[in-house]
Every structure is written in structure tokens, then in C-alpha cells.
C-alpha atoms as a PDB file:
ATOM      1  CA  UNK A   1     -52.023 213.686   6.576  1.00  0.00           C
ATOM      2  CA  UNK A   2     -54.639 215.828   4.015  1.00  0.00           C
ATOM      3  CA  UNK A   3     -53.665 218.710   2.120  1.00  0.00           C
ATOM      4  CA  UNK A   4     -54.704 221.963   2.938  1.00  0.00           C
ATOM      5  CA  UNK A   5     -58.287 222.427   0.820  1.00  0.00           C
ATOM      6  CA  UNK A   6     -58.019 224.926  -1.634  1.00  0.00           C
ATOM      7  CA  UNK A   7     -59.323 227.987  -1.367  1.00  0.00           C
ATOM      8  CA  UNK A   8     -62.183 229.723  -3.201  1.00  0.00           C
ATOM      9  CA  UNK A   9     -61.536 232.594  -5.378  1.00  0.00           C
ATOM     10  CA  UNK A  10     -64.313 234.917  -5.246  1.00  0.00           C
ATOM     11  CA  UNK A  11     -64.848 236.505  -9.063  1.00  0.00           C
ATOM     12  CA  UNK A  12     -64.661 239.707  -7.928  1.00  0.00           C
ATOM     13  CA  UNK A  13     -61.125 239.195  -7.246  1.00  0.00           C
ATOM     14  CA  UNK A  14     -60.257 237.180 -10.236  1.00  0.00           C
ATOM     15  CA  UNK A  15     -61.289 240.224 -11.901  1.00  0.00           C
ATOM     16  CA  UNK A  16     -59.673 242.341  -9.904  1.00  0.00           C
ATOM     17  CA  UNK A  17     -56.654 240.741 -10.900  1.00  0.00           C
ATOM     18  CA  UNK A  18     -57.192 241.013 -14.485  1.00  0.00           C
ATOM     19  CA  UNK A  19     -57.893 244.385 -14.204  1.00  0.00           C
ATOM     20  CA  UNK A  20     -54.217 244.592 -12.526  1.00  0.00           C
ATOM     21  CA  UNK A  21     -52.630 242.921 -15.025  1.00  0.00           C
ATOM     22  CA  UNK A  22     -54.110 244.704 -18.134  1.00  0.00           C
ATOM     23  CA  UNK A  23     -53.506 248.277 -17.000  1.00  0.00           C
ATOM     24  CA  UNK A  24     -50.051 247.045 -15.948  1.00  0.00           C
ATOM     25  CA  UNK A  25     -49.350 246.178 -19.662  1.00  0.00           C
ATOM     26  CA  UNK A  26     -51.252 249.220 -20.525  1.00  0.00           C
ATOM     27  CA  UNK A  27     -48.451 251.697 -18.530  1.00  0.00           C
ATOM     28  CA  UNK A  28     -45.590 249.698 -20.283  1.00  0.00           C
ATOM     29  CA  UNK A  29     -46.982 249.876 -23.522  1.00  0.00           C
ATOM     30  CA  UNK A  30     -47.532 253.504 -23.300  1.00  0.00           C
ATOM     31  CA  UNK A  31     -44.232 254.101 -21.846  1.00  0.00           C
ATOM     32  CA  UNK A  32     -42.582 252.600 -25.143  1.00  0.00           C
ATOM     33  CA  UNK A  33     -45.074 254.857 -27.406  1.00  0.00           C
ATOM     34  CA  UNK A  34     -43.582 257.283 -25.360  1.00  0.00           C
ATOM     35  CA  UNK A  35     -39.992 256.548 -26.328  1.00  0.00           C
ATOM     36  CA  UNK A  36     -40.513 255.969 -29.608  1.00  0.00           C
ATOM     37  CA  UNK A  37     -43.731 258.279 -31.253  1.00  0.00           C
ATOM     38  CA  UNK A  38     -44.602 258.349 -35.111  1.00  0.00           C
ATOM     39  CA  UNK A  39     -43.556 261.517 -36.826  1.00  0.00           C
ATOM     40  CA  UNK A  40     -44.279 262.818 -40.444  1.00  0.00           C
ATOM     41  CA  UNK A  41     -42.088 265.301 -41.825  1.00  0.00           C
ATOM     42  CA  UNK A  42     -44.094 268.143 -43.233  1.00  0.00           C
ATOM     43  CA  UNK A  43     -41.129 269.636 -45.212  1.00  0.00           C
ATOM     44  CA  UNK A  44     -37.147 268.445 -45.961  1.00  0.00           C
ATOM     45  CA  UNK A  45     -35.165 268.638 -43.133  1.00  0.00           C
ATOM     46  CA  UNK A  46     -31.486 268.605 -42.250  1.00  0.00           C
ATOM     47  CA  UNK A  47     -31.045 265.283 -40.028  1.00  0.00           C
ATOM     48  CA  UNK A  48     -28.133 266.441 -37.490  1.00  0.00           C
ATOM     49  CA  UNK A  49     -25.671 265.106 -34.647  1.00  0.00           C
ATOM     50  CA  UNK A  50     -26.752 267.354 -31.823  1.00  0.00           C
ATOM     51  CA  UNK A  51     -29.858 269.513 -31.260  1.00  0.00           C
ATOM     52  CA  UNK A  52     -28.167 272.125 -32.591  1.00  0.00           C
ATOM     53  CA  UNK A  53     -28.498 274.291 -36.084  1.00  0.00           C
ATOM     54  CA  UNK A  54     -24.450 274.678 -35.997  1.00  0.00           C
ATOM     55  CA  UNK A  55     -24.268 270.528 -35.525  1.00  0.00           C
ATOM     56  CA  UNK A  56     -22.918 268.275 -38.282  1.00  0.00           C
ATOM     57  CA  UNK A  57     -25.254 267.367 -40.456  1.00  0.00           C
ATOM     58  CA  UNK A  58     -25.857 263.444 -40.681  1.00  0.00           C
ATOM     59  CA  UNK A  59     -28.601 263.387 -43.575  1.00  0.00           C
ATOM     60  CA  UNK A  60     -31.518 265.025 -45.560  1.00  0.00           C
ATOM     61  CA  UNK A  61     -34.715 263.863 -44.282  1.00  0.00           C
ATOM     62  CA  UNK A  62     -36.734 263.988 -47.209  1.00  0.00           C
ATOM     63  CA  UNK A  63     -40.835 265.756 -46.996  1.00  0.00           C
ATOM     64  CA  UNK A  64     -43.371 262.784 -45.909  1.00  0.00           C
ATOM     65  CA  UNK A  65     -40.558 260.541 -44.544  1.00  0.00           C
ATOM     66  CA  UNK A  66     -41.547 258.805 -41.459  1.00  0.00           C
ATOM     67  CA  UNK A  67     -39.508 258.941 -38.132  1.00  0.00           C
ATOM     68  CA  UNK A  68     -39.583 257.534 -34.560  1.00  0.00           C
ATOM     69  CA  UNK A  69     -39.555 260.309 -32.073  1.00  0.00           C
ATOM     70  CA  UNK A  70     -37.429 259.434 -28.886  1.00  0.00           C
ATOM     71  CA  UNK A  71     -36.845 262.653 -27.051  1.00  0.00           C
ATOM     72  CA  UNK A  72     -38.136 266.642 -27.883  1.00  0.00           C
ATOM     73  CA  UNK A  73     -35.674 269.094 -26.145  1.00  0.00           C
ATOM     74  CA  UNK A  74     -34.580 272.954 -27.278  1.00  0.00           C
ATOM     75  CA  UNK A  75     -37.103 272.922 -30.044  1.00  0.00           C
ATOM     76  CA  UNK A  76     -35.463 269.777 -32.046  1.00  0.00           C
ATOM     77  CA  UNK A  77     -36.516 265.989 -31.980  1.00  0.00           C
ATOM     78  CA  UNK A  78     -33.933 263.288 -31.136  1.00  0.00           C
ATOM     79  CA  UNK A  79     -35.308 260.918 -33.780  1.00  0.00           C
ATOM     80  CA  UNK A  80     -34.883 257.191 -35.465  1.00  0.00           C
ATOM     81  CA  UNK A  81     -35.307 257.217 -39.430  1.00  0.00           C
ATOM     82  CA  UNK A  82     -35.427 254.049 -41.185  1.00  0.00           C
ATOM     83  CA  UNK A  83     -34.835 253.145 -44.744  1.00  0.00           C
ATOM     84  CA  UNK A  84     -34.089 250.651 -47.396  1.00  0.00           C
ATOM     85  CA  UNK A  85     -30.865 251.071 -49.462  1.00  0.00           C
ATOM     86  CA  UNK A  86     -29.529 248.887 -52.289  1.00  0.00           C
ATOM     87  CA  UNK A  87     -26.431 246.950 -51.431  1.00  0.00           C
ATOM     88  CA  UNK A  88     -23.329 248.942 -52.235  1.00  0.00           C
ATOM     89  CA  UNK A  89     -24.936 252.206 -52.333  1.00  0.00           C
ATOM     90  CA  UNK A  90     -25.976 253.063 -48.490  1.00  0.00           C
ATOM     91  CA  UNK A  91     -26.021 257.079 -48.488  1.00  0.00           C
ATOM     92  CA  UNK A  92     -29.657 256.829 -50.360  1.00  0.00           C
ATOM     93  CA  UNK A  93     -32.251 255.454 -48.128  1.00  0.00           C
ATOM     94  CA  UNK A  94     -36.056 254.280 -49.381  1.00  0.00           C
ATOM     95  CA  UNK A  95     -39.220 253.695 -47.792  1.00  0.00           C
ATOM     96  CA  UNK A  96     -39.561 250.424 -49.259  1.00  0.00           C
ATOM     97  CA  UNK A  97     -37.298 247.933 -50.889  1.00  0.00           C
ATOM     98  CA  UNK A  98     -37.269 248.586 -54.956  1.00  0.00           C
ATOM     99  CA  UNK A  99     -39.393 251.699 -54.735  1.00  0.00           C
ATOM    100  CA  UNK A 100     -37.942 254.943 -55.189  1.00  0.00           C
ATOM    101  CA  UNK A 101     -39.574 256.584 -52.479  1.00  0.00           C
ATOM    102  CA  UNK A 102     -36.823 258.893 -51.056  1.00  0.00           C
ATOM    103  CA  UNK A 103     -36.778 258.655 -47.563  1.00  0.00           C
ATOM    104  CA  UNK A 104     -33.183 260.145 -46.889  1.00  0.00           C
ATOM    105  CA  UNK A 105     -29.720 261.140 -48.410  1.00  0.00           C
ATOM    106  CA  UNK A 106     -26.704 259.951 -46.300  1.00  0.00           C
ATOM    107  CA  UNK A 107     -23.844 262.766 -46.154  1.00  0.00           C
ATOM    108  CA  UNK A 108     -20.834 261.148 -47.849  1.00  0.00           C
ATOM    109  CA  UNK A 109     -19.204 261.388 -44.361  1.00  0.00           C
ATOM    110  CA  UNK A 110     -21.682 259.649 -42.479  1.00  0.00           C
ATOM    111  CA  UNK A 111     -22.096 256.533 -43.774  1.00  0.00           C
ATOM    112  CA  UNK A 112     -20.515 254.738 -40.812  1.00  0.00           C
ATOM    113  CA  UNK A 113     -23.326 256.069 -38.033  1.00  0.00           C
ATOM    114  CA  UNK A 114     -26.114 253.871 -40.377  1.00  0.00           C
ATOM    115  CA  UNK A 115     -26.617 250.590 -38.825  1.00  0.00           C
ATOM    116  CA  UNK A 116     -28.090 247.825 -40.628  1.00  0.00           C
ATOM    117  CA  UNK A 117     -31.559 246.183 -39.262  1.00  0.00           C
ATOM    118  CA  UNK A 118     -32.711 243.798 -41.540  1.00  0.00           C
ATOM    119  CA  UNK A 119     -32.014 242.779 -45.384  1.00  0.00           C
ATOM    120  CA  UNK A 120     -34.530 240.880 -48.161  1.00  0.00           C
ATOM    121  CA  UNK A 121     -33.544 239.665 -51.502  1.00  0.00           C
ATOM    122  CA  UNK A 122     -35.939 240.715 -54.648  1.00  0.00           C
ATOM    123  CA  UNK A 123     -37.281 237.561 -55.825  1.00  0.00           C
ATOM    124  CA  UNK A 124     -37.467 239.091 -59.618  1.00  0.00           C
ATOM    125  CA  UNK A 125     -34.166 241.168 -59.691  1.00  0.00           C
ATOM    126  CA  UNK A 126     -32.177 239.664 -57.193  1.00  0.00           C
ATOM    127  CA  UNK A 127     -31.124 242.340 -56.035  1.00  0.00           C
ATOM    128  CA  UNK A 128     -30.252 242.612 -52.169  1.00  0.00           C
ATOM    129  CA  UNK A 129     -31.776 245.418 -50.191  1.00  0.00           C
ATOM    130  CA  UNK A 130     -30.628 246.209 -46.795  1.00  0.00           C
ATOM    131  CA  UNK A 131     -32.842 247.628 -44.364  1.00  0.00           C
ATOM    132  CA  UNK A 132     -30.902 250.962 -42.311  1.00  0.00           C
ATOM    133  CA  UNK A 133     -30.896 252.824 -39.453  1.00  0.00           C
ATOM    134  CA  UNK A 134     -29.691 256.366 -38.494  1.00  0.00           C
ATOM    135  CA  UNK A 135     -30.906 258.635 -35.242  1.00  0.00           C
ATOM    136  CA  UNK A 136     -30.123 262.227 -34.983  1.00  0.00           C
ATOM    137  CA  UNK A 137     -31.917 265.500 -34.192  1.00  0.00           C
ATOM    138  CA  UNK A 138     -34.597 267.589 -36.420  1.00  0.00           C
ATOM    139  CA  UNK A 139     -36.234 271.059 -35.990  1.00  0.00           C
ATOM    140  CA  UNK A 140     -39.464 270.396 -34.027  1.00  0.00           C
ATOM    141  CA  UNK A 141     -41.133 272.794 -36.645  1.00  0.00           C
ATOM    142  CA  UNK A 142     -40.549 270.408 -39.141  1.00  0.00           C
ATOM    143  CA  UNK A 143     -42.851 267.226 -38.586  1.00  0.00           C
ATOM    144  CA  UNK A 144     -46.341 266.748 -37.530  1.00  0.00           C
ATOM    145  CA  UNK A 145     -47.956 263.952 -35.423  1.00  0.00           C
ATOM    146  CA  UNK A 146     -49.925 262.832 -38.315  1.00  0.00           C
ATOM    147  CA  UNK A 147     -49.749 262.192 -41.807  1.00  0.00           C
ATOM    148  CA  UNK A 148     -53.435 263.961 -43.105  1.00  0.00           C
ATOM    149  CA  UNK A 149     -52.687 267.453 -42.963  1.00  0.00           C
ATOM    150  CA  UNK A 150     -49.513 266.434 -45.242  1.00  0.00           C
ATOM    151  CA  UNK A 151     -51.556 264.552 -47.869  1.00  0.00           C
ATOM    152  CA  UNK A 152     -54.324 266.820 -47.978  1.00  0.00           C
ATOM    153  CA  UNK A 153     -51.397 269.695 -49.028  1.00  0.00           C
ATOM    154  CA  UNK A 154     -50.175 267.372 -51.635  1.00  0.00           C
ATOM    155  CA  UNK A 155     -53.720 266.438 -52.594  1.00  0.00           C
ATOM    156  CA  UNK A 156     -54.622 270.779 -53.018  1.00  0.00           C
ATOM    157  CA  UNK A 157     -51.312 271.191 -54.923  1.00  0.00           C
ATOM    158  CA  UNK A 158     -51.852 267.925 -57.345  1.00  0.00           C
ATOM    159  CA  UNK A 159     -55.618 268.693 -57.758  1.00  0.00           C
ATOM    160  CA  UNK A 160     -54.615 272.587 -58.616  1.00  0.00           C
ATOM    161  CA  UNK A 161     -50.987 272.350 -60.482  1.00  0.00           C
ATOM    162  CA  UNK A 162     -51.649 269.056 -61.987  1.00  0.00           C
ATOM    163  CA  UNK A 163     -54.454 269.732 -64.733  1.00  0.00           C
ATOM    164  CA  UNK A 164     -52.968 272.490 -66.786  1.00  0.00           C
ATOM    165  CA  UNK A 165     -51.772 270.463 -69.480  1.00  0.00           C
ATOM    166  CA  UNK A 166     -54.104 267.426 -68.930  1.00  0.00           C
ATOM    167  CA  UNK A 167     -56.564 265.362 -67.078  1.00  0.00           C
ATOM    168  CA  UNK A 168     -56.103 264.385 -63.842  1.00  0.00           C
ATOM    169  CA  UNK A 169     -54.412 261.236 -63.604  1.00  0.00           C
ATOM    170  CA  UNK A 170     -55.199 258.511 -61.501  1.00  0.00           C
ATOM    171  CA  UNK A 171     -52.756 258.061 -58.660  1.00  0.00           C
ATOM    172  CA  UNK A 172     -53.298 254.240 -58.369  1.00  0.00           C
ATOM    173  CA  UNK A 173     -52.956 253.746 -62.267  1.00  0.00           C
ATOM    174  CA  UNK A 174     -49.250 254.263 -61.846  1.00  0.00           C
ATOM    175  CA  UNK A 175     -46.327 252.460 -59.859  1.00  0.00           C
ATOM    176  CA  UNK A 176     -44.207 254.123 -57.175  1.00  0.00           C
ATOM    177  CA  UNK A 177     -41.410 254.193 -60.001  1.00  0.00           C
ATOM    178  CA  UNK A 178     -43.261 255.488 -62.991  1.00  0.00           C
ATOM    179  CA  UNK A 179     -44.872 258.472 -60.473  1.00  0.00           C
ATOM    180  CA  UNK A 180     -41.142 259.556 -60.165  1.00  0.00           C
ATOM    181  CA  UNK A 181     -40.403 259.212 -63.434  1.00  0.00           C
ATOM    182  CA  UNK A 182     -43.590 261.200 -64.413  1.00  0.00           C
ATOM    183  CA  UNK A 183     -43.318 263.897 -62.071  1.00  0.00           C
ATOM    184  CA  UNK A 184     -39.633 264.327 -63.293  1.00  0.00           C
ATOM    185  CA  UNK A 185     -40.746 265.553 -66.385  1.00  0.00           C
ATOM    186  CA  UNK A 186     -43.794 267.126 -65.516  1.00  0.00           C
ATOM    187  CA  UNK A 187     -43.306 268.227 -61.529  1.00  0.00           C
ATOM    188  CA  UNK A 188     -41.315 271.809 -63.325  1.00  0.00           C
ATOM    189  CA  UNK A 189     -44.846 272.941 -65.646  1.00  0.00           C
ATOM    190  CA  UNK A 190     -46.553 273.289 -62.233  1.00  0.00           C
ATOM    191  CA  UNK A 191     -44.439 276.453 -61.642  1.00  0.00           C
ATOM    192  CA  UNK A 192     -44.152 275.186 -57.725  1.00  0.00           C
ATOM    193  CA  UNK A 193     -41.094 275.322 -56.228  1.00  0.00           C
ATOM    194  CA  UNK A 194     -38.844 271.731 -55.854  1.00  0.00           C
ATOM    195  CA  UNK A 195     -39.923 271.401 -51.969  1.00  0.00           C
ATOM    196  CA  UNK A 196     -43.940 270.758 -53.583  1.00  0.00           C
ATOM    197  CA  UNK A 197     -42.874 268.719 -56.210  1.00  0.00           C
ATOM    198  CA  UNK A 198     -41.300 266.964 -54.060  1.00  0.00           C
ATOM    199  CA  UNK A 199     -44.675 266.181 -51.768  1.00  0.00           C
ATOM    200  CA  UNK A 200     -46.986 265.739 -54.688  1.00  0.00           C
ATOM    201  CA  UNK A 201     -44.228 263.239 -55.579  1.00  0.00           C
ATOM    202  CA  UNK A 202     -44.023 261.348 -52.035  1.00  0.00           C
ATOM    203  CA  UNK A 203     -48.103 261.188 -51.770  1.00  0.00           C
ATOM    204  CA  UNK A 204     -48.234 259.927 -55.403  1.00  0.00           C
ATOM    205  CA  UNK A 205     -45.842 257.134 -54.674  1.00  0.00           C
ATOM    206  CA  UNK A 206     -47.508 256.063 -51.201  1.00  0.00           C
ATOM    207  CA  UNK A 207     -50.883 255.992 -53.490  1.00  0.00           C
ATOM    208  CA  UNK A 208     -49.365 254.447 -56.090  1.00  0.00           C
ATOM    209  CA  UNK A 209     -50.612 250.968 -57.316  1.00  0.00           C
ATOM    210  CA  UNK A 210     -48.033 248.829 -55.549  1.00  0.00           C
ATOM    211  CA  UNK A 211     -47.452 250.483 -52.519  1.00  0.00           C
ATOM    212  CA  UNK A 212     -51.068 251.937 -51.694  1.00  0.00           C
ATOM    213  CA  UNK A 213     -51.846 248.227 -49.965  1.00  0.00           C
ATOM    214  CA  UNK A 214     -48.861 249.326 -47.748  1.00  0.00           C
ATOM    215  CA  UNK A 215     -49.553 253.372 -46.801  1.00  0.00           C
ATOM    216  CA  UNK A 216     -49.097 254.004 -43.371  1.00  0.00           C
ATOM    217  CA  UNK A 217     -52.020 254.207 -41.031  1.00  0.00           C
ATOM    218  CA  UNK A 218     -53.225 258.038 -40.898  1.00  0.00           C
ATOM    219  CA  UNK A 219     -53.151 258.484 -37.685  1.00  0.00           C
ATOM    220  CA  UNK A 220     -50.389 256.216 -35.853  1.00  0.00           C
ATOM    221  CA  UNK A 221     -48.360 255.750 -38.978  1.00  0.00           C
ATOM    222  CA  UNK A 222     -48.707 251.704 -39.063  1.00  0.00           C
ATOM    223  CA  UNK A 223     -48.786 249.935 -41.728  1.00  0.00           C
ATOM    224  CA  UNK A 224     -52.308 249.090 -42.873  1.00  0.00           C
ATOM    225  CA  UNK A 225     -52.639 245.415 -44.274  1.00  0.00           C
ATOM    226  CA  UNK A 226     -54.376 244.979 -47.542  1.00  0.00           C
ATOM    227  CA  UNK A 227     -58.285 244.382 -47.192  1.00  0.00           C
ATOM    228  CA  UNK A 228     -58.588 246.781 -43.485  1.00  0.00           C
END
């Protein structure tokens, strides 16, 4: 007894199939961009418990930080913030391990709701950096979908406030950790008020010579490898 012969598939039909199968993927993959959207904050923001201004207050998102948004209700944002925090001292949360790029400051009472995602040991220092997570609620008047219109702020208020006293420096001639040190002493004889400082600071230290391999992509907020 033979075996049924196989049956021809026409390649119309093989592409049909293909077609299936991509824009399948396509509606999952947009439903998790859909959960879980980029978001730039375009000033300091209180992170909080509920969408609510008379909430607890869980953190202090910090101008520039980068967030996941997972729900918008009532005017706030039910968001994901992540961070890197030395061992041992949890409530202050950076963009990247061993650069002082303030992403977020931890209420003293709140330390428990951060959960820990990931950890990396500094080959030089060895020093152990622990990669955190914390979700909570911000004012939907407080981020933007994109990054540029935040730089391009900094970039007016560095260009104007910056050259009083000198030239204007280079922001890839420093590190992320010099910038704040720099900006410490010299962020106050701009006359702006801490909340710019603050931003020049944060667009410095993305540009800065270590880190500007590793700014996040304009427009989704990925990471951009070196060389693209």
C-alpha cells in the first residue's frame, strides 16, 4: 500500500501564509509596546503609589530619566523606572552602573517596593552594582514621548548660560562624573533655577565621553550601539 502523494503548494499560498504569520507577530509585538511605551521626563517629578496628588510618594523621578509607560488614566502614568544603585545604598538610583547620572531618589520609607533585576560587578573598583526596579504613578504633564524636545532645551540653556565666564566646553571632552562635578560648581553662575541645572546636567552626562556610545535612541529611547 502507497502513501498518499503529497500535495503541491501553490506560492501564492506559501506566501499567504507568511504574510499570516508576520502580521501575527506584528499585533503581539505592538500589543507589548503598548504595555510598556518609552517615556522621557521633561521636568522632576514626584513618583507616587496611586494616581493621585494626595498618594504616598514612592520616589523623585529625576528631569531626563527614562520610564516604561504601562497604563495613562486621570491625567497620571502608571509607570516602570529602572536604575542602578550601589550595593548597600538602594534609595539612589542611576542610569548606568558607576555614573552619576541621577535617575531617582528612593523615599527612606520605600525602599522595600524596589525589586532587584539584575546586578554586574565593576571590573576596576569592584564594586557591586545592582540593577532596580520601582513602578508607580506620574503627572501625565510631566514626560514626553521623546527625548529631542528635552535635549534641545538643555542644548538652548547650555549654549546661552554656559559662556559667560568661558568658552564653550566640549560635552564629549568630559566624563559623566566630572560633568557633575563641573556643573556643581559652575551650574549656580548661570542664574537658572536648580530644575535647569539639573537638565543641562543630565544632557551633559548622556553626551559625555563614556556614556555618549550608550545615549538612548531619540525617538524610541533604545539604546544605540557604538558605530550606528
Amino acid at each position: 500500500m502507497g502513501f498518499p502523494a503529497k500535495t503541491a503548494t501553490s506560492p501564492g499560498l506559501v506566501a499567504l501564509r507568511r504574510g499570516l504569520a508576520s502580521f501575527a507577530l506584528g499585533v503581539l509585538a505592538g500589543a507589548t509596546m503598548a504595555l510598556a511605551d518609552p517615556l522621557f521626563l521633561s521636568s522632576s517629578a514626584a513618583l507616587s503609589a496611586a494616581p493621585s496628588g494626595q498618594s504616598s510618594e514612592l520616589a523623585t523621578v529625576s528631569v531626563a530619566a527614562r520610564v516604561e509607560r504601562l497604563e495613562t488614566t486621570d491625567g497620571f502614568h502608571r509607570v516602570a523606572l529602572e536604575g542602578w544603585a550601589r550595593a548597600g545604598a538602594s534609595r539612589v538610583l542611576f542610569a548606568l552602573p558607576g555614573k552619576r547620572i541621577l535617575v531617582a531618589s528612593i523615599a527612606k520609607d520605600q525602599v522595600d517596593t524596589l525589586e532587584q533585576t539584575g546586578e554586574v560587578v565593576d571590573a576596576d573598583t569592584g564594586i557591586t552594582w545592582n540593577r532596580m526596579r520601582i513602578e508607580g504613578w506620574i503627572p501625565e504633564a510631566a514626560a514626553e514621548p521623546q527625548i529631542d524636545p528635552i535635549w534641545s532645551a538643555a542644548w538652548t540653556f547650555f549654549t546661552e548660560r554656559c559662556t559667560a565666564c568661558h568658552q564653550r566646553r566640549v560635552p564629549d571632552h568630559y566624563t559623566a562624573n566630572q560633568w557633575r562635578s563641573l556643573i556643581k560648581v559652575m551650574g549656580p553662575r548661570t542664574g537658572l533655577p536648580e530644575e535647569e541645572q539639573m537638565l543641562i546636567l543630565a544632557f551633559l552626562q548622556h553626551h559625555a565621553s563614556d556614556t555618549i556610545a550608550q545615549r538612548p535612541n531619540t525617538r524610541t529611547g533604545a539604546v544605540i550601539a557604538p558605530g550606528r
